[in-house]
Protein backbone atom coordinates (compact mmCIF):
# COMPACT_ATOMS: atom_id res chain seq x y z
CA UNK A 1 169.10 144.41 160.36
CA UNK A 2 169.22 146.28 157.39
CA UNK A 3 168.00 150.13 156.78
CA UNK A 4 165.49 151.33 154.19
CA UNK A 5 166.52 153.21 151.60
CA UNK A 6 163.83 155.27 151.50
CA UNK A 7 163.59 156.46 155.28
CA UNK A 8 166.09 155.36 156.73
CA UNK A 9 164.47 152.93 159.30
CA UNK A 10 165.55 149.65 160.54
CA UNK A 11 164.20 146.38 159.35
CA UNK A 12 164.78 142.56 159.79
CA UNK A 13 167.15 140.87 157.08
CA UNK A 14 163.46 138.94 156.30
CA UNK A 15 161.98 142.15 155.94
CA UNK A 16 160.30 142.36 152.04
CA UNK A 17 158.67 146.08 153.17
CA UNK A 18 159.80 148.65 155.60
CA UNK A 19 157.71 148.76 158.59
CA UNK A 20 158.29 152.39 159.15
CA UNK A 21 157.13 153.95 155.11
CA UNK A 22 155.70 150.48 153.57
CA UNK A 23 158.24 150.67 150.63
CA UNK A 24 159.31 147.33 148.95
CA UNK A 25 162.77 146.20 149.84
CA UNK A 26 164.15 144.66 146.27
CA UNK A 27 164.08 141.43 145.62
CA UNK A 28 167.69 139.73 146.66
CA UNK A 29 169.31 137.71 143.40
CA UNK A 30 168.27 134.27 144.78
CA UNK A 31 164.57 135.38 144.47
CA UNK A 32 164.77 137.36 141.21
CA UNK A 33 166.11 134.05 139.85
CA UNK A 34 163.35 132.20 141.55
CA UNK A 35 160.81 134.38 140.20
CA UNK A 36 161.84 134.74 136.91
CA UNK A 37 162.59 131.24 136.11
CA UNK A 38 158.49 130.66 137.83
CA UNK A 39 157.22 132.72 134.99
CA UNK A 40 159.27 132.08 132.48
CA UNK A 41 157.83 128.41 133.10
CA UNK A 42 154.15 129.65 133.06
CA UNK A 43 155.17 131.36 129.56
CA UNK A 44 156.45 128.19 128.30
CA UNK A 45 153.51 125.94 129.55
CA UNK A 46 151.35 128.36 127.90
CA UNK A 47 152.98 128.16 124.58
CA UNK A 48 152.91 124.31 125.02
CA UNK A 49 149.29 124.35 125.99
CA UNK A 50 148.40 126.45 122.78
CA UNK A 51 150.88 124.08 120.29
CA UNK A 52 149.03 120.63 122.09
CA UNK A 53 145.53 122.01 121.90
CA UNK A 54 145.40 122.27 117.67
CA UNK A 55 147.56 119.28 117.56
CA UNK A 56 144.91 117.41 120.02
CA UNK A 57 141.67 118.99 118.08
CA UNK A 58 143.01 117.56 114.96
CA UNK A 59 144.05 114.16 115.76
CA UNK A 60 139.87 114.44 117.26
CA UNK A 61 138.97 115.20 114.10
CA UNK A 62 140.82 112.54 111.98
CA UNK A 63 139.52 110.06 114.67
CA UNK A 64 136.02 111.33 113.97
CA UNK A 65 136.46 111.78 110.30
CA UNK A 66 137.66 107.79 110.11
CA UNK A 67 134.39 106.61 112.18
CA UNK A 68 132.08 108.51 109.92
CA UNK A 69 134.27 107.02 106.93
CA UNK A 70 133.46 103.76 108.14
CA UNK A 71 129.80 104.11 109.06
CA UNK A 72 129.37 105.50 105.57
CA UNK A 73 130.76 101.81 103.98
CA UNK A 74 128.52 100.08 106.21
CA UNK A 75 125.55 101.68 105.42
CA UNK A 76 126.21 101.47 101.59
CA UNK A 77 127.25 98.23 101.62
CA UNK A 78 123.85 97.19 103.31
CA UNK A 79 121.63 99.67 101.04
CA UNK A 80 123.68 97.40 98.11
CA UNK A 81 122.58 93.88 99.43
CA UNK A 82 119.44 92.67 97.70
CA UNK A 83 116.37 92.71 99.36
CA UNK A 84 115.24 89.49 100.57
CA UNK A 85 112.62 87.86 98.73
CA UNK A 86 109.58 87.11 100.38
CA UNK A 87 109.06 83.66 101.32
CA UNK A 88 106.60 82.10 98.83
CA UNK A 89 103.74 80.27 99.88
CA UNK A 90 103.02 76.74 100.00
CA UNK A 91 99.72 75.99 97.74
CA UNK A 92 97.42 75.08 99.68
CA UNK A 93 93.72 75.02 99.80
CA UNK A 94 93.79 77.74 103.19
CA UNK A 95 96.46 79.40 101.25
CA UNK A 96 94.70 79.99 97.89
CA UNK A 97 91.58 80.90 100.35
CA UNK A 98 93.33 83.58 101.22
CA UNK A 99 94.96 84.65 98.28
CA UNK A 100 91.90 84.99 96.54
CA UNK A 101 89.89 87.23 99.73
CA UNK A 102 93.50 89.68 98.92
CA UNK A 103 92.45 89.28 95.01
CA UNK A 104 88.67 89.59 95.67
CA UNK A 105 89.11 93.27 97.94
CA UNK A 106 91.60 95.23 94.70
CA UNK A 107 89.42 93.32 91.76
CA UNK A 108 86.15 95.43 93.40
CA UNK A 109 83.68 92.86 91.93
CA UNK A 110 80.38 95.05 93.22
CA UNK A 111 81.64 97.82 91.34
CA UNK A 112 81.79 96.29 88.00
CA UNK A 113 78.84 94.36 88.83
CA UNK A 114 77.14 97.52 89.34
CA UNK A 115 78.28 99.10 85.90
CA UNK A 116 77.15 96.00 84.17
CA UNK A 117 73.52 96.33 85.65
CA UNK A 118 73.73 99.85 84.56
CA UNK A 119 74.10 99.21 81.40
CA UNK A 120 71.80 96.19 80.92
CA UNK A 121 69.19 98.09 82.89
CA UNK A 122 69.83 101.58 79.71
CA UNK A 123 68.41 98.94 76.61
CA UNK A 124 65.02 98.80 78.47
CA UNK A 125 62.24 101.83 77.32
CA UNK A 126 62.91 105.03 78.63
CA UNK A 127 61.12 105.42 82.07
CA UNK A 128 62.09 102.20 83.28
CA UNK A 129 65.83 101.56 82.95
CA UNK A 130 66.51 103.73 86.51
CA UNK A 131 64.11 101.43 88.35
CA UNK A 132 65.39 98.29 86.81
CA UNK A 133 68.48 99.17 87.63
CA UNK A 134 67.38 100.50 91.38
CA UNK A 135 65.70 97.16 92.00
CA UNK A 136 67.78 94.84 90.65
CA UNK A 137 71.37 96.38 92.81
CA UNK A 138 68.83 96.23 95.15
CA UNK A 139 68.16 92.52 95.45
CA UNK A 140 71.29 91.04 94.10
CA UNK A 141 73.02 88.88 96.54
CA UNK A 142 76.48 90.45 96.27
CA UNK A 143 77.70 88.07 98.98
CA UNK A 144 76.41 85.09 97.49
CA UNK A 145 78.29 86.30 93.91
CA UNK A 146 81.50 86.98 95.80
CA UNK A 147 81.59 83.73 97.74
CA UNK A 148 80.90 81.50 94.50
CA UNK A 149 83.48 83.40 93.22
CA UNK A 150 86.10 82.67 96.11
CA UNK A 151 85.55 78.83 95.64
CA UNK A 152 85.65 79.08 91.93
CA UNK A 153 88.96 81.16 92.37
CA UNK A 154 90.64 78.40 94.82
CA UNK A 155 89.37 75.58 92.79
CA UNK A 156 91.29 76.49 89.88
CA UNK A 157 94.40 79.12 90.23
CA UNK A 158 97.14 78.56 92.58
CA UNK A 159 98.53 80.54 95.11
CA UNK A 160 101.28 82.31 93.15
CA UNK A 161 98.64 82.94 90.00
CA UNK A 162 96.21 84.57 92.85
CA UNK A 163 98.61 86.79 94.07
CA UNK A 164 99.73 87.65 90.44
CA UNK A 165 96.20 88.23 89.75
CA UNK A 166 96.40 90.66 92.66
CA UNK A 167 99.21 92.48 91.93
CA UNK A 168 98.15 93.10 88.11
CA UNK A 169 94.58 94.79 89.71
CA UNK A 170 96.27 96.80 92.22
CA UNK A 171 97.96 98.65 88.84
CA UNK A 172 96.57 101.20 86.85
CA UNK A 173 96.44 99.15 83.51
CA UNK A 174 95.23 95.92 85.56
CA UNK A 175 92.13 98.54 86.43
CA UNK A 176 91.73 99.64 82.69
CA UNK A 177 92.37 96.15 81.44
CA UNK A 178 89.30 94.90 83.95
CA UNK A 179 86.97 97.20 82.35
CA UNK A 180 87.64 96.72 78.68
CA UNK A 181 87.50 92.90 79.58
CA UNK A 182 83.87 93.29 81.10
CA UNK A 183 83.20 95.03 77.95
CA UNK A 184 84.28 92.51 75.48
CA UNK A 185 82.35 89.91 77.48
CA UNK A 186 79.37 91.38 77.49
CA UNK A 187 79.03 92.05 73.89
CA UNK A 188 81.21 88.84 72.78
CA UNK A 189 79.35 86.45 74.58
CA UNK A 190 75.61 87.35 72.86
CA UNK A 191 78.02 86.41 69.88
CA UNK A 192 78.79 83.15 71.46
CA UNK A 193 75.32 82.48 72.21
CA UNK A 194 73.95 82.93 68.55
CA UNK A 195 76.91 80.49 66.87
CA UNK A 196 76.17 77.93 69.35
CA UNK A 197 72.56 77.97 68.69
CA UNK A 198 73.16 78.04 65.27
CA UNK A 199 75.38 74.91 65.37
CA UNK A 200 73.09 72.94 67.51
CA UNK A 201 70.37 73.92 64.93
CA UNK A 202 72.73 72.98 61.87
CA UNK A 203 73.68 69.54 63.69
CA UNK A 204 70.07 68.95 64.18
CA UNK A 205 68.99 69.22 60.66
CA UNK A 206 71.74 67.24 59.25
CA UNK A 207 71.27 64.12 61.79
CA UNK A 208 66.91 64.98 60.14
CA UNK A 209 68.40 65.39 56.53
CA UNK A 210 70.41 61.60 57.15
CA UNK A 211 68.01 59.07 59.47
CA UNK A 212 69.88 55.76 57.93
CA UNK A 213 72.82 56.73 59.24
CA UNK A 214 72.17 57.16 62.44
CA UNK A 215 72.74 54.07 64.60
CA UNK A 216 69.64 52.37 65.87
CA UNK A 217 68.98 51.42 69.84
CA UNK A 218 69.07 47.55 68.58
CA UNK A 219 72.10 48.05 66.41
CA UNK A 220 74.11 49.43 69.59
């Protein structure tokens, strides 16, 4: 048994209060030890726990940092590699067909059709040009045009010169360039004309001004 220091009453050795006032017994040496080595232990654990916990973070970082490192390479080194060139097209007849529908929808033949009528249709007397022009857009086979035009096209470019002719009218100057071609032909080729009527006409009176020389049907 052993008495309470603080009333006096009896207690069992096991005691850690007194039954009698409720006042703690002290701790005997064993336990203070105990104790005192338990928290001591928490103490260090937490120290360790705050030491690991940067030291963990950063080797997460460097781990993270690497991966992005090499993600970064890979994606250059792709964005680097050349772009692979389209395969090129065998020239054939359903080939250039097709190439030259692509060149026919950017070379927008019914506009400058259209433009060209318009402009025909302004040398006719004033009153009339508007109607000529009306009439004629009117009753132009635009279909007919653009289909001689597709055979014409396959019949003499290839596949690579359609698509190069498609390419050029998709670009701003291929568009300008189309125009001021359209423009030269119409007033070049009255010029074309007029020479080749006047060599026909020059040829003719020369084979009139020299009759001897010209072989006969029983000479040949």
């Amino acid at each position: 048994m052993k008495p309470c220091l603080n009333c006096g009453g009896q207690n069992r050795d096991q005691a850690r209060f007194c039954g009698h006032c409720g006042r703690p017994f002290p701790l005997p040496a064993a336990d203070l030890a105990a104790t005192t080595s338990g928290e001591e232990g928490r103490r260090t654990d937490e120290r360790e726990y705050h030491i690991r916990r940067p030291q963990a973070s950063f080797r997460a970082g460097v781990v993270v940092g690497i991966a992005l490192t090499v993600l970064g390479q890979v994606l250059w080194t792709k964005a680097l590699l050349p772009l692979a060139e389209p395969k090129e097209l065998e020239d054939l007849v359903e080939n250039r067909r097709a190439a030259a529908e692509r060149y026919q929808a950017v070379e927008k033949l019914e506009e400058r059709f259209t433009e060209a009528v318009r402009e025909q249709a302004k040398q006719m007397p004033t009153g009339l040009h508007e109607l000529i022009f009306t009439r004629v857009i009117q009753n132009i086979r635009i279909e007919k045009l653009k289909s001689a035009e597709r055979e014409l096209l396959v019949k003499y470019f290839t596949v690579q010169e359609l698509e190069a002719l498609r390419h050029f009218a998709e670009t701003p100057e291929g568009v300008a360039i189309q125009k001021k071609l359209d423009k030269l032909k119409e007033e070049f080729q009255p010029l074309v004309m007029a020479e080749a009527l006047h060599a026909v006409q020059e040829t003719l009176r020369e084979i009139q001004r020299l009759p001897s020389e010209v072989p006969s049907s029983k000479d040949m």
